[in-house]
N, C-alpha and C. Protein backbone atom coordinates (compact mmCIF):
# COMPACT_ATOMS: atom_id res chain seq x y z
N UNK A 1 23.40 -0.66 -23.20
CA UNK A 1 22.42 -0.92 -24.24
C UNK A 1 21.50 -2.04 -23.77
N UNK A 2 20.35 -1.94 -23.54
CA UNK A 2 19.39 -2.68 -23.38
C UNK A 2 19.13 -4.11 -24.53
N UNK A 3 19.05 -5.34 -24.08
CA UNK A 3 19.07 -6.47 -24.59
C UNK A 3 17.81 -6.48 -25.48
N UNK A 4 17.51 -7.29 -26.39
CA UNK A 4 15.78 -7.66 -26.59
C UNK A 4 15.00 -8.34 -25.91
N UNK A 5 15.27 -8.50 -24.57
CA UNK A 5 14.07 -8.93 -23.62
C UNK A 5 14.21 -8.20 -22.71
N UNK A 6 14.45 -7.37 -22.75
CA UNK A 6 14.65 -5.86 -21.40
C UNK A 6 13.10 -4.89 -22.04
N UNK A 7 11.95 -4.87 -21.09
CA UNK A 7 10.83 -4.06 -21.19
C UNK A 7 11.15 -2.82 -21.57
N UNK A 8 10.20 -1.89 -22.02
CA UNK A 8 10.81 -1.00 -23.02
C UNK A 8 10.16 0.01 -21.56
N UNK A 9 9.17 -0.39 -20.57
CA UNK A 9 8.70 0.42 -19.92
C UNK A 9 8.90 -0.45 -18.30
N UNK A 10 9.48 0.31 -17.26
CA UNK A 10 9.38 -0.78 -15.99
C UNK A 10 8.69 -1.27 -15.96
N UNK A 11 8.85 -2.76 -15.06
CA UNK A 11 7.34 -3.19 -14.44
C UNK A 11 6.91 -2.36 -13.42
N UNK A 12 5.69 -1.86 -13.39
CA UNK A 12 5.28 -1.51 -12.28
C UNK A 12 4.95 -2.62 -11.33
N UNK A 13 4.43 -2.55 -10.11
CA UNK A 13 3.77 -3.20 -9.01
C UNK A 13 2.08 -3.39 -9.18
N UNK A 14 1.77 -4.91 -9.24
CA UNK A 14 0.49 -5.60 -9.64
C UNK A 14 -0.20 -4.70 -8.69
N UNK A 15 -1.41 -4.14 -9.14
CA UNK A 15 -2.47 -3.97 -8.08
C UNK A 15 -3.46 -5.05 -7.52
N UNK A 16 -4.03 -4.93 -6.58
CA UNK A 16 -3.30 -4.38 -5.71
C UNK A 16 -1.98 -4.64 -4.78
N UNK A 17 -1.36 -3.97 -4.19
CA UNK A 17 -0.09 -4.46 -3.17
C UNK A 17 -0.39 -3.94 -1.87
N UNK A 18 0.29 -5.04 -1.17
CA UNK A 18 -0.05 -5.29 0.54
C UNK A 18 0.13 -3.33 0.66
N UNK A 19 1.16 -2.77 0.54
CA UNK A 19 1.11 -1.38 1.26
C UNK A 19 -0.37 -1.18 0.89
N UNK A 20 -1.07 -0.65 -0.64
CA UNK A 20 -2.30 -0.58 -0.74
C UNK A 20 -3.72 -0.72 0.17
N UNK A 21 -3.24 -1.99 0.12
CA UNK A 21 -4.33 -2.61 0.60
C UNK A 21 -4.23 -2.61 2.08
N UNK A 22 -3.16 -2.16 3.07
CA UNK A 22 -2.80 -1.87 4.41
C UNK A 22 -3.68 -0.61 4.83
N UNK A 23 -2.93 0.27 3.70
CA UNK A 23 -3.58 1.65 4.00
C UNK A 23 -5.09 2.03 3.48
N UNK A 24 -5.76 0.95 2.72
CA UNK A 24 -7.16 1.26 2.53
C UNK A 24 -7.43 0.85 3.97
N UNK A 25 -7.19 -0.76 4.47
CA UNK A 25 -7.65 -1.20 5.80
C UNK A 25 -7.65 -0.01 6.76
N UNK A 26 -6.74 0.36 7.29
CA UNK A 26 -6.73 1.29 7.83
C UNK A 26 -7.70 2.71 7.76
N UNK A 27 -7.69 2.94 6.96
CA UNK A 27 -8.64 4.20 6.17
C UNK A 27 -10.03 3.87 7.00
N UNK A 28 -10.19 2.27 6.43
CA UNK A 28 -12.03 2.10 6.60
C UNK A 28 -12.17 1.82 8.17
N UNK A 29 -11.27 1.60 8.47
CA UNK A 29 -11.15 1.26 10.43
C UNK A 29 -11.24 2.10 10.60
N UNK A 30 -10.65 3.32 10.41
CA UNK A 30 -10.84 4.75 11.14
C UNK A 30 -11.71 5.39 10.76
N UNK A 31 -12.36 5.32 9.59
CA UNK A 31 -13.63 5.98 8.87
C UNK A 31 -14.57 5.02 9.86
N UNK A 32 -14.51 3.72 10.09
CA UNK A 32 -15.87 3.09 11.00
C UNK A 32 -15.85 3.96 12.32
N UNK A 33 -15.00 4.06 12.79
CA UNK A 33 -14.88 4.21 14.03
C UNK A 33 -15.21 5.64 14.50
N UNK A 34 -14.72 6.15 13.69
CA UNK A 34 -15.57 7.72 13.41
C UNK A 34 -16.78 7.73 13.14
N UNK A 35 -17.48 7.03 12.43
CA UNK A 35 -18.74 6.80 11.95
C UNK A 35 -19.76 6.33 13.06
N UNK A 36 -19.03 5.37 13.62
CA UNK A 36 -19.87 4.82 14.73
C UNK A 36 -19.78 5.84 16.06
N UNK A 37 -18.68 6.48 16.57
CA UNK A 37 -18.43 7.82 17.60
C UNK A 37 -19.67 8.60 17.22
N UNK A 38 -19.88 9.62 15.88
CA UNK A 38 -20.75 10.20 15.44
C UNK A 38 -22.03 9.57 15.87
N UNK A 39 -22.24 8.46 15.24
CA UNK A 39 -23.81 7.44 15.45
C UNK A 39 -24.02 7.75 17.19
N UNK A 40 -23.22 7.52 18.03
CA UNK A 40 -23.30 7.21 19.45
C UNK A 40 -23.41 8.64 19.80
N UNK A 41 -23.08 9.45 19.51
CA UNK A 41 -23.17 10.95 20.08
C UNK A 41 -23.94 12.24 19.06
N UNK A 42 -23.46 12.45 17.72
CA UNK A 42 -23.85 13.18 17.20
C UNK A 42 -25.27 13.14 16.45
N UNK A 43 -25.64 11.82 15.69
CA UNK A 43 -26.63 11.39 14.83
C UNK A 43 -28.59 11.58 15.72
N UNK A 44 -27.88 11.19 16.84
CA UNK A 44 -28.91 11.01 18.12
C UNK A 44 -29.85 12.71 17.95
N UNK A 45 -28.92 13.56 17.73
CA UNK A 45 -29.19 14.87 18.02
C UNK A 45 -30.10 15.47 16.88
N UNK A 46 -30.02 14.93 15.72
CA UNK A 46 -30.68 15.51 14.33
C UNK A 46 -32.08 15.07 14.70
N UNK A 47 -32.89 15.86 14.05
CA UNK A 47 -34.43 15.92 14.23
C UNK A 47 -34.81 14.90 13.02
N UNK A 48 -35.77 14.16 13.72
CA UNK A 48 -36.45 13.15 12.60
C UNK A 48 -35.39 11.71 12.74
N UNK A 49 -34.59 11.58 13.45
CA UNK A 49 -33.86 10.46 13.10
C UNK A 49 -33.76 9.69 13.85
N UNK A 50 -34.73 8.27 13.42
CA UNK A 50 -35.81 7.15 13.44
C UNK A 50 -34.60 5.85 14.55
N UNK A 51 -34.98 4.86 15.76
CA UNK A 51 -34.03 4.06 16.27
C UNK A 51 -33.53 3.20 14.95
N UNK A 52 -34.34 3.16 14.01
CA UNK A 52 -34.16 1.62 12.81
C UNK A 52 -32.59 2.37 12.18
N UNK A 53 -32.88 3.98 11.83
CA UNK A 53 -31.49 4.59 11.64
C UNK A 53 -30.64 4.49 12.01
N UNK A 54 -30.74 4.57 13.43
CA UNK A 54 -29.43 4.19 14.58
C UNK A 54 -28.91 3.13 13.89
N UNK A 55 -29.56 2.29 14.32
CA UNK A 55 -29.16 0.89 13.76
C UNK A 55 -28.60 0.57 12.81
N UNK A 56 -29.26 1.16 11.71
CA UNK A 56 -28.52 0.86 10.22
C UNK A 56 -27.00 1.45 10.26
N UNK A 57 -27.17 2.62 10.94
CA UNK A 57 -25.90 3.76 11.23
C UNK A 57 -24.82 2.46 11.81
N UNK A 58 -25.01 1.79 12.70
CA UNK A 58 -24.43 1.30 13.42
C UNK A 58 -23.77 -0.08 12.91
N UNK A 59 -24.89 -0.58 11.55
CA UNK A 59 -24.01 -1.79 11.08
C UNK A 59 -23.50 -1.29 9.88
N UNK A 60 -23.61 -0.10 9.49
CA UNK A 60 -22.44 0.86 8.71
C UNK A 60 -21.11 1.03 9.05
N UNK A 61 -21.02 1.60 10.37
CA UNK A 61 -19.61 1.33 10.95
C UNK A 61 -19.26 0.20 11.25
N UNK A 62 -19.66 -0.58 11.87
CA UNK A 62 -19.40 -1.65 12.26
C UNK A 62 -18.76 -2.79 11.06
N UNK A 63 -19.59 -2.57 9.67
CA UNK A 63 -18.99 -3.22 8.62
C UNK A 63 -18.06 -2.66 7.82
N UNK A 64 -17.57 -1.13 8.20
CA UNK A 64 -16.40 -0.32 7.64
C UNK A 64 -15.35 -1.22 8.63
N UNK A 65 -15.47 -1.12 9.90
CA UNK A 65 -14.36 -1.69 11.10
C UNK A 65 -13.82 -3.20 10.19
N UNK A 66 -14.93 -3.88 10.25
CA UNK A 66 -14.38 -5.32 9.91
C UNK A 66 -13.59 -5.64 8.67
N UNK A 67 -14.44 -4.33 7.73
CA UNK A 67 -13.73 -4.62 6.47
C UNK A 67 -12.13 -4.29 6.04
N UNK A 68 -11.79 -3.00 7.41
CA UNK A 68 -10.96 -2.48 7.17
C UNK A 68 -10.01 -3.41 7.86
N UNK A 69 -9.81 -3.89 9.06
CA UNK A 69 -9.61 -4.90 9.40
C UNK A 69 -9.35 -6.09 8.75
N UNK A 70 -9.81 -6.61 7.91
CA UNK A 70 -10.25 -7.86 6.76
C UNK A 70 -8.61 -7.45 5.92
N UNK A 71 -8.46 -5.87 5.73
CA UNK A 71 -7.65 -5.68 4.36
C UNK A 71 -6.69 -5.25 5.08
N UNK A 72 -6.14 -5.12 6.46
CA UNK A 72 -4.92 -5.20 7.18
C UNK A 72 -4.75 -6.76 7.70
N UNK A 73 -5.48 -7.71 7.67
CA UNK A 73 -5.15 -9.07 7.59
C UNK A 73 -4.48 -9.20 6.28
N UNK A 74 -5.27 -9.25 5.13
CA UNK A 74 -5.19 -9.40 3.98
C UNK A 74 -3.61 -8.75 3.30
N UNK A 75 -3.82 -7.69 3.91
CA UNK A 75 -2.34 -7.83 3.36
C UNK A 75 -0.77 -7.65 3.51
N UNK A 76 -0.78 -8.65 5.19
CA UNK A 76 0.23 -9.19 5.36
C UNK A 76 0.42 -10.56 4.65
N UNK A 77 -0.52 -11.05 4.30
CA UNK A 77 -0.83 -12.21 3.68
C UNK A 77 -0.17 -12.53 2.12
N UNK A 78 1.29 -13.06 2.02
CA UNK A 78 1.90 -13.18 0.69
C UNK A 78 1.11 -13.72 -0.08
N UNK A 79 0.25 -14.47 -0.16
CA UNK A 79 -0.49 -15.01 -1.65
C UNK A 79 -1.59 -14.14 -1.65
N UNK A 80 -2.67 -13.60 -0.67
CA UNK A 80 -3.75 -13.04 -0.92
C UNK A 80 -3.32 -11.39 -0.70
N UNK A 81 -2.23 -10.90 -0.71
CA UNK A 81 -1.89 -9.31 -1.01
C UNK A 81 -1.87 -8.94 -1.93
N UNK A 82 -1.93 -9.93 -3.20
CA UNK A 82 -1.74 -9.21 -4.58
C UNK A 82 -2.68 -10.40 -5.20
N UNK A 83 -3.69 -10.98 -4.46
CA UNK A 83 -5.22 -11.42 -4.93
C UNK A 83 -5.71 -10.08 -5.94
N UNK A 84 -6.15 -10.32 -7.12
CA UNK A 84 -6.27 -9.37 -8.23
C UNK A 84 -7.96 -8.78 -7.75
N UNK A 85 -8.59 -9.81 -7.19
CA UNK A 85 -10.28 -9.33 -6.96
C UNK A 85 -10.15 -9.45 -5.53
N UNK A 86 -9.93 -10.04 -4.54
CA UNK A 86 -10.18 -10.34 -3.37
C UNK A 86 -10.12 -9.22 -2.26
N UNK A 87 -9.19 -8.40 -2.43
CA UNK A 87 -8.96 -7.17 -1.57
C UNK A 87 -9.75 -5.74 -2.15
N UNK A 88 -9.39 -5.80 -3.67
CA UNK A 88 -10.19 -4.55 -4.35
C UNK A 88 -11.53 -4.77 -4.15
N UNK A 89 -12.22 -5.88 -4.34
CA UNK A 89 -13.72 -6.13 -3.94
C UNK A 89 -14.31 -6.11 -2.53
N UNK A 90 -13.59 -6.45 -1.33
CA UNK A 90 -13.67 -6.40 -0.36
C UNK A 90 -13.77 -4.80 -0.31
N UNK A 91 -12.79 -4.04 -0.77
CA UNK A 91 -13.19 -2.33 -0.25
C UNK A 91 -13.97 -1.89 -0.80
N UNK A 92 -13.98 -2.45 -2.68
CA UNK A 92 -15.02 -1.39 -2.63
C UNK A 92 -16.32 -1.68 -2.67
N UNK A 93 -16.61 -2.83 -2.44
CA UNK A 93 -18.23 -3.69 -1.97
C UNK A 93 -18.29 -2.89 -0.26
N UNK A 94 -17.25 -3.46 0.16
CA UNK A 94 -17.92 -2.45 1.91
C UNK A 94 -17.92 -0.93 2.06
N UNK A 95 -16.96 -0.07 0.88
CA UNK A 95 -17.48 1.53 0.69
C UNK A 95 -18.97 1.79 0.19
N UNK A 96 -18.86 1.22 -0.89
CA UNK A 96 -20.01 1.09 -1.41
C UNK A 96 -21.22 0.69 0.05
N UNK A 97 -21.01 -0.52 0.44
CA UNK A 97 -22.28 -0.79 1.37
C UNK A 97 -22.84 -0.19 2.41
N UNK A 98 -21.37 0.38 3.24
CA UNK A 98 -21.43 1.07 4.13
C UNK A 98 -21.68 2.67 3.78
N UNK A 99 -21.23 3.15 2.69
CA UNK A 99 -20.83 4.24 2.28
C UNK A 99 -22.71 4.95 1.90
N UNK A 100 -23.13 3.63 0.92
CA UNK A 100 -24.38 4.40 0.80
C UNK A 100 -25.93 4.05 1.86
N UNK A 101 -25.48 3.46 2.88
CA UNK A 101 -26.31 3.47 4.40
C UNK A 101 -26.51 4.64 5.03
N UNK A 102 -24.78 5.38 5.00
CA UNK A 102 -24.67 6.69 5.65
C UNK A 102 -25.66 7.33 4.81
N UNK A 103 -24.86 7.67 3.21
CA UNK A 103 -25.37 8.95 2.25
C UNK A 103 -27.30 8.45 2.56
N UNK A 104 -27.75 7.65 2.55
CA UNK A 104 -28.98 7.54 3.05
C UNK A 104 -29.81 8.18 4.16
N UNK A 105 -29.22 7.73 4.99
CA UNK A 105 -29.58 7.90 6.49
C UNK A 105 -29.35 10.07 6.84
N UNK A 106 -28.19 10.33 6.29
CA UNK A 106 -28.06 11.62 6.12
C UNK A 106 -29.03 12.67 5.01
N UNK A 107 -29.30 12.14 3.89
CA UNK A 107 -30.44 12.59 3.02
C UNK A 107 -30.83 12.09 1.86
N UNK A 108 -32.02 11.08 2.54
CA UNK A 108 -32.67 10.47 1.82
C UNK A 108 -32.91 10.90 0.63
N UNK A 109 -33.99 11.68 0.82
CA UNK A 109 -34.85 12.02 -0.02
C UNK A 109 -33.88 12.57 -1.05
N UNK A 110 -32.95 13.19 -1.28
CA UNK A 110 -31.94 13.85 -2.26
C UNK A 110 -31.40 12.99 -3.19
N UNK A 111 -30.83 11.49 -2.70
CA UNK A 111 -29.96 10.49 -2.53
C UNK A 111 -30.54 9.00 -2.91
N UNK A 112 -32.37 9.04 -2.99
CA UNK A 112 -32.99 7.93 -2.60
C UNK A 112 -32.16 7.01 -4.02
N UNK A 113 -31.84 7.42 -5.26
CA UNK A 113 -31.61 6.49 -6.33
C UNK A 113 -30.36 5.75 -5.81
N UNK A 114 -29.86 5.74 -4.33
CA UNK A 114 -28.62 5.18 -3.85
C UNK A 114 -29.25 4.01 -2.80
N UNK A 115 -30.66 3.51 -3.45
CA UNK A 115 -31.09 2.64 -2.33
C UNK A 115 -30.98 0.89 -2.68
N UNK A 116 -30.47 0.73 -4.22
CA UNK A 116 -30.41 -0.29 -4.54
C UNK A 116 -28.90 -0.82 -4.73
N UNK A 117 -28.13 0.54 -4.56
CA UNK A 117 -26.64 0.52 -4.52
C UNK A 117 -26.36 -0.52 -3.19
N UNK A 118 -26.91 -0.47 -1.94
CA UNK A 118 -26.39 -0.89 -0.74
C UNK A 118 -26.38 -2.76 -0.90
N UNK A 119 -27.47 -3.26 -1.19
CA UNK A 119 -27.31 -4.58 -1.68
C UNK A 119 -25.93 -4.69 -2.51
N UNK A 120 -25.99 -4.13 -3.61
CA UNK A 120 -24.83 -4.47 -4.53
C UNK A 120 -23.69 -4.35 -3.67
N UNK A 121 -23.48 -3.53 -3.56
CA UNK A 121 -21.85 -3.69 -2.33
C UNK A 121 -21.79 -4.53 -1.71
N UNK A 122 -22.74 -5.17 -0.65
CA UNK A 122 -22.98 -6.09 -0.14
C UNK A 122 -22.32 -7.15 -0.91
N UNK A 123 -22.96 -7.37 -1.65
CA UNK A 123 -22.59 -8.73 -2.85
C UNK A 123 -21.20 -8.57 -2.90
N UNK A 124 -20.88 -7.47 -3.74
CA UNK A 124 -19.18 -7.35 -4.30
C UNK A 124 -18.26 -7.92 -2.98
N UNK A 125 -19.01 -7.43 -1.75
CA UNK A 125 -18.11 -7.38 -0.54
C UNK A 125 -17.73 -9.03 0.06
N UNK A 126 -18.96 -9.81 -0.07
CA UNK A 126 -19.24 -11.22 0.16
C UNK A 126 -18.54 -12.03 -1.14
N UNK A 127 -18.47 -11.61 -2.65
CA UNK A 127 -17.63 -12.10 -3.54
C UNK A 127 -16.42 -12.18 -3.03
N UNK A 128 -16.00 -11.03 -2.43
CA UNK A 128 -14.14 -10.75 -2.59
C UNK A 128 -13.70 -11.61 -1.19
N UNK A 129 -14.60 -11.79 0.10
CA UNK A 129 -14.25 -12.92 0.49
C UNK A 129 -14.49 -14.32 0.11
N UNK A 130 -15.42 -14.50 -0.62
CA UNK A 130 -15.37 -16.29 -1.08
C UNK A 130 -13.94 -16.47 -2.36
N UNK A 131 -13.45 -15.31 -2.37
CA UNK A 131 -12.39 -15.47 -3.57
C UNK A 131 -11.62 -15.99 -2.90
N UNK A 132 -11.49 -15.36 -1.46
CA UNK A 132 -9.95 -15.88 -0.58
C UNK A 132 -10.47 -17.30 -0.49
N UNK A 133 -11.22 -17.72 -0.45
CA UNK A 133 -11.05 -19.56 -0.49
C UNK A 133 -10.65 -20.19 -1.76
N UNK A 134 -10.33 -19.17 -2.86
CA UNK A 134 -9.76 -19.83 -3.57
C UNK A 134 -8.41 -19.67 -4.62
């Protein structure tokens, strides 16, 4: 028989948790790295697509790599693995940032209302690290 301070429902596990936040890291490392392979070989090949693209293409992956990276640091890390904003903002400010560079660069013109989205991620992404300083 359950006491009166026995939860009527388990605790679950705080989001986020280090496994979580391991396997997003991971995710966005291999999504950069793919992203950037593509940029270096495949992107080159499409008609109409400008060096400034390359480029943007290129600090798309490049900021999927770090971020994903960032959240396999992050969460071996006992106090900042179950940071409530610090890891969730970190992914989804750099999906978001990185995420709508690509959907850009692939079709604009379809997509253009995704051009003020890329700043904002940005931000979320630069929040969720100034959190870890605190």
């Amino acid at each position: 028989m359950p006491s009166p301070s026995t939860p009527l429902l388990p605790r679950v596990n705080a989001f986020p948790n280090s496994s979580f936040l391991w396997r997003a890291g991971a995710i966005m490392a291999a999504a950069g790295a793919l992203a950037g392979a593509f940029g270096a070989h495949g992107l080159k090949r499409r008609p109409g697509i400008t060096a400034d693209q390359i480029h943007a293409w290129e600090t798309a992956a490049h900021y999927s790599i770090f971020n994903g990276l960032s959240l396999l640091l992050i969460s071996l890390h006992p106090r900042f693995s179950t940071h409530k904003f610090a890891g969730p903002a970190i992914m989804v400010g750099g999906l978001v940032f990185s995420g709508t560079i690509v959907t850009l660069i692939l079709n604009r013109e379809r997509f253009r209302w995704m051009g003020p989205m890329t700043p904002l991620g940005g931000s979320i992404m630069i929040a969720g690290y100034v959190a870890l300083a605190f």
